[in-house]
C-alpha atoms as a PDB file:
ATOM      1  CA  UNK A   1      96.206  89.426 116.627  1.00  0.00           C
ATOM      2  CA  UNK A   2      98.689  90.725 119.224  1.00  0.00           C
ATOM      3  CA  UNK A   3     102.269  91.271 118.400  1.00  0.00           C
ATOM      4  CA  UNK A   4     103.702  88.579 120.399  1.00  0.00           C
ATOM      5  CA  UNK A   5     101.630  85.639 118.689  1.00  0.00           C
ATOM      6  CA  UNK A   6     101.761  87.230 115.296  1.00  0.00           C
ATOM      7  CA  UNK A   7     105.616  87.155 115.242  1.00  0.00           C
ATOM      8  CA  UNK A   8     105.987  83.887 117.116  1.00  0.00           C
ATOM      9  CA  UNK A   9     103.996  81.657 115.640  1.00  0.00           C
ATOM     10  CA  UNK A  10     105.160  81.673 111.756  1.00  0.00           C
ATOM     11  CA  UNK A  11     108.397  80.464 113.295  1.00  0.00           C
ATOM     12  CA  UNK A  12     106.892  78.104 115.156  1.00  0.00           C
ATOM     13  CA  UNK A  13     104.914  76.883 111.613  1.00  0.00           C
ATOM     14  CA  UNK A  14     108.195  76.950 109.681  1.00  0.00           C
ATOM     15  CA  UNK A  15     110.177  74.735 112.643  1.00  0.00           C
ATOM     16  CA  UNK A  16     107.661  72.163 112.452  1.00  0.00           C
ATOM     17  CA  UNK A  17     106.843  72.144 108.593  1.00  0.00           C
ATOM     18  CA  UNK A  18     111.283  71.546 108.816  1.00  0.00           C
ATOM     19  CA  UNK A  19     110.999  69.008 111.772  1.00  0.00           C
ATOM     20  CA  UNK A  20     108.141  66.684 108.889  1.00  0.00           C
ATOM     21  CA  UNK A  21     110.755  67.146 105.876  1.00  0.00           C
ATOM     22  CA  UNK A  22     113.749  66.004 108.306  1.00  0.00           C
ATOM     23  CA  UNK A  23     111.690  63.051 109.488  1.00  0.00           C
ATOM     24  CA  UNK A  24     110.310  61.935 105.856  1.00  0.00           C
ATOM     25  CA  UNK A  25     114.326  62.686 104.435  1.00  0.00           C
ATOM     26  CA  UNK A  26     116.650  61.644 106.740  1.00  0.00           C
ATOM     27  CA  UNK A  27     117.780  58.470 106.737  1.00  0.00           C
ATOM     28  CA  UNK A  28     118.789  56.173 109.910  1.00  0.00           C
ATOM     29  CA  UNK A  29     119.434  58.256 112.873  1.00  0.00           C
ATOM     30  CA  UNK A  30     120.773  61.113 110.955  1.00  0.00           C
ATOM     31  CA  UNK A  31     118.452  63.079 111.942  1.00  0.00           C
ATOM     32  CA  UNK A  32     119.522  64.273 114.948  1.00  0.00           C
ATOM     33  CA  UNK A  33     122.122  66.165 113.181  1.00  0.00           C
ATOM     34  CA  UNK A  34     119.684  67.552 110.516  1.00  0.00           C
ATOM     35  CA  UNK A  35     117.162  68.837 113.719  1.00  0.00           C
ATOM     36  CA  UNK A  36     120.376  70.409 115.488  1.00  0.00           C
ATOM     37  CA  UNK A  37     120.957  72.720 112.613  1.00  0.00           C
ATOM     38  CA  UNK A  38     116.416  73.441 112.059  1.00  0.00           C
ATOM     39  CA  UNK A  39     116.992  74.481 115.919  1.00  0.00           C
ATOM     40  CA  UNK A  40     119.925  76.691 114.909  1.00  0.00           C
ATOM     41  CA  UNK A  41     118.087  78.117 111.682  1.00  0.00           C
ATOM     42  CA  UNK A  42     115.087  78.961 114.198  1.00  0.00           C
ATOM     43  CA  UNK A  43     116.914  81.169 116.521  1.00  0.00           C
ATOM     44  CA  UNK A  44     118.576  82.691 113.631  1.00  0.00           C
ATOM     45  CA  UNK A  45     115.179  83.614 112.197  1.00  0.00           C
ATOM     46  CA  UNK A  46     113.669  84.149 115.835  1.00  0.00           C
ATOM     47  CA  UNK A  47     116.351  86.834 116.052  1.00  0.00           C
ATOM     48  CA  UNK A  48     115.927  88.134 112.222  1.00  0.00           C
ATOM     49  CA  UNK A  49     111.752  88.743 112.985  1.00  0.00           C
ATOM     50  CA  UNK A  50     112.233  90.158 116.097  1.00  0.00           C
ATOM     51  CA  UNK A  51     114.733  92.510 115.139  1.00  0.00           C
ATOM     52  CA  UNK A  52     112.415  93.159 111.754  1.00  0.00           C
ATOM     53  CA  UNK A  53     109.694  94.088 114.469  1.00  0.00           C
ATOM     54  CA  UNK A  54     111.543  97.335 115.457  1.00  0.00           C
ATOM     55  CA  UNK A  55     109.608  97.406 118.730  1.00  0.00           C
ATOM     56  CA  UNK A  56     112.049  97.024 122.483  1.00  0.00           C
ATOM     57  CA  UNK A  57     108.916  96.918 124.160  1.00  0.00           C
ATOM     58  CA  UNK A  58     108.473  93.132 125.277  1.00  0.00           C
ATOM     59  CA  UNK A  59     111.889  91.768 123.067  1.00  0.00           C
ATOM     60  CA  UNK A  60     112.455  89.438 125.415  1.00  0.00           C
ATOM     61  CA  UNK A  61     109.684  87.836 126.190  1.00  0.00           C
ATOM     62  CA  UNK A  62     108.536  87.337 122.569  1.00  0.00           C
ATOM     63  CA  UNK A  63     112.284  86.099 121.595  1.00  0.00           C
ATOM     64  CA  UNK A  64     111.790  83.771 124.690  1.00  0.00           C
ATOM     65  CA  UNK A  65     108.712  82.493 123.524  1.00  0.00           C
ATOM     66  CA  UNK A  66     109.602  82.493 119.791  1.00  0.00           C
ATOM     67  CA  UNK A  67     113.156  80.261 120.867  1.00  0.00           C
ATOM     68  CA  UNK A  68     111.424  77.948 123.447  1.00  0.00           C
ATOM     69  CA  UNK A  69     108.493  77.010 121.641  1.00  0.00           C
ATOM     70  CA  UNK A  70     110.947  76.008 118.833  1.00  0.00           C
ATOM     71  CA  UNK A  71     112.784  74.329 120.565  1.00  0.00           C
ATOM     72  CA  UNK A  72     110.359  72.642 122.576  1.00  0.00           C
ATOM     73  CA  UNK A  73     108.998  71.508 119.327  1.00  0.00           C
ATOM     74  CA  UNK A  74     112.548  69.942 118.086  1.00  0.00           C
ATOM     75  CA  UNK A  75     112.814  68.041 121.618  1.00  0.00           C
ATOM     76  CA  UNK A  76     109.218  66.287 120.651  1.00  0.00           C
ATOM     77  CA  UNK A  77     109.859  65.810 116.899  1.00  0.00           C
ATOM     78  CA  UNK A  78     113.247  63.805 118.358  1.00  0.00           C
ATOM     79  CA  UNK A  79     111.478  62.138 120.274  1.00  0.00           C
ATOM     80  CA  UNK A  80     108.633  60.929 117.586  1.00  0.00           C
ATOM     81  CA  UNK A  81     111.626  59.712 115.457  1.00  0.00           C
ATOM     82  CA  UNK A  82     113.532  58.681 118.000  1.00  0.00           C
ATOM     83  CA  UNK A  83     110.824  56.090 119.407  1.00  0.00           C
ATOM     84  CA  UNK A  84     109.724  54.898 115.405  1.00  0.00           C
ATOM     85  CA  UNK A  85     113.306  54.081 114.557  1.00  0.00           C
END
């Protein structure tokens, strides 16, 4: 598996296994604030396993990819709970 999808993805598993728990916890429309602060604990982590990595070669695309796909899957996730509540 190439670099890029082997350190992007398990953040990309971790944001989404958050976004379920947020949506089966929260209650009302409290969970906008509760998927504001998964987005902020995935670029924290994005940063943390990119930096782990040790490798400049590509950083920015791979943190790019790591921070939008997170992000990306926060906006849907919203959206989901957004439209059932």
């Amino acid at each position: 598996m190439p670099l890029k999808i082997a350190s992007v993805v398990p953040v990309w598993i971790l944001v989404a296994v958050a976004t379920v728990i947020v949506g089966l916890v929260s209650p009302g429309f409290e969970f906008f604030t509760w998927l504001s602060i998964v987005l902020a604990g995935a670029i924290i982590l994005t940063f943390c396993v990119q930096l782990a990595i040790r490798r400049k070669e590509g950083f920015n695309g791979r943190l790019n990819l790591s921070a939008g796909g997170s992000f990306v899957i926060v906006v849907v996730a919203a959206l989901i709970l957004w439209s059932q509540r």
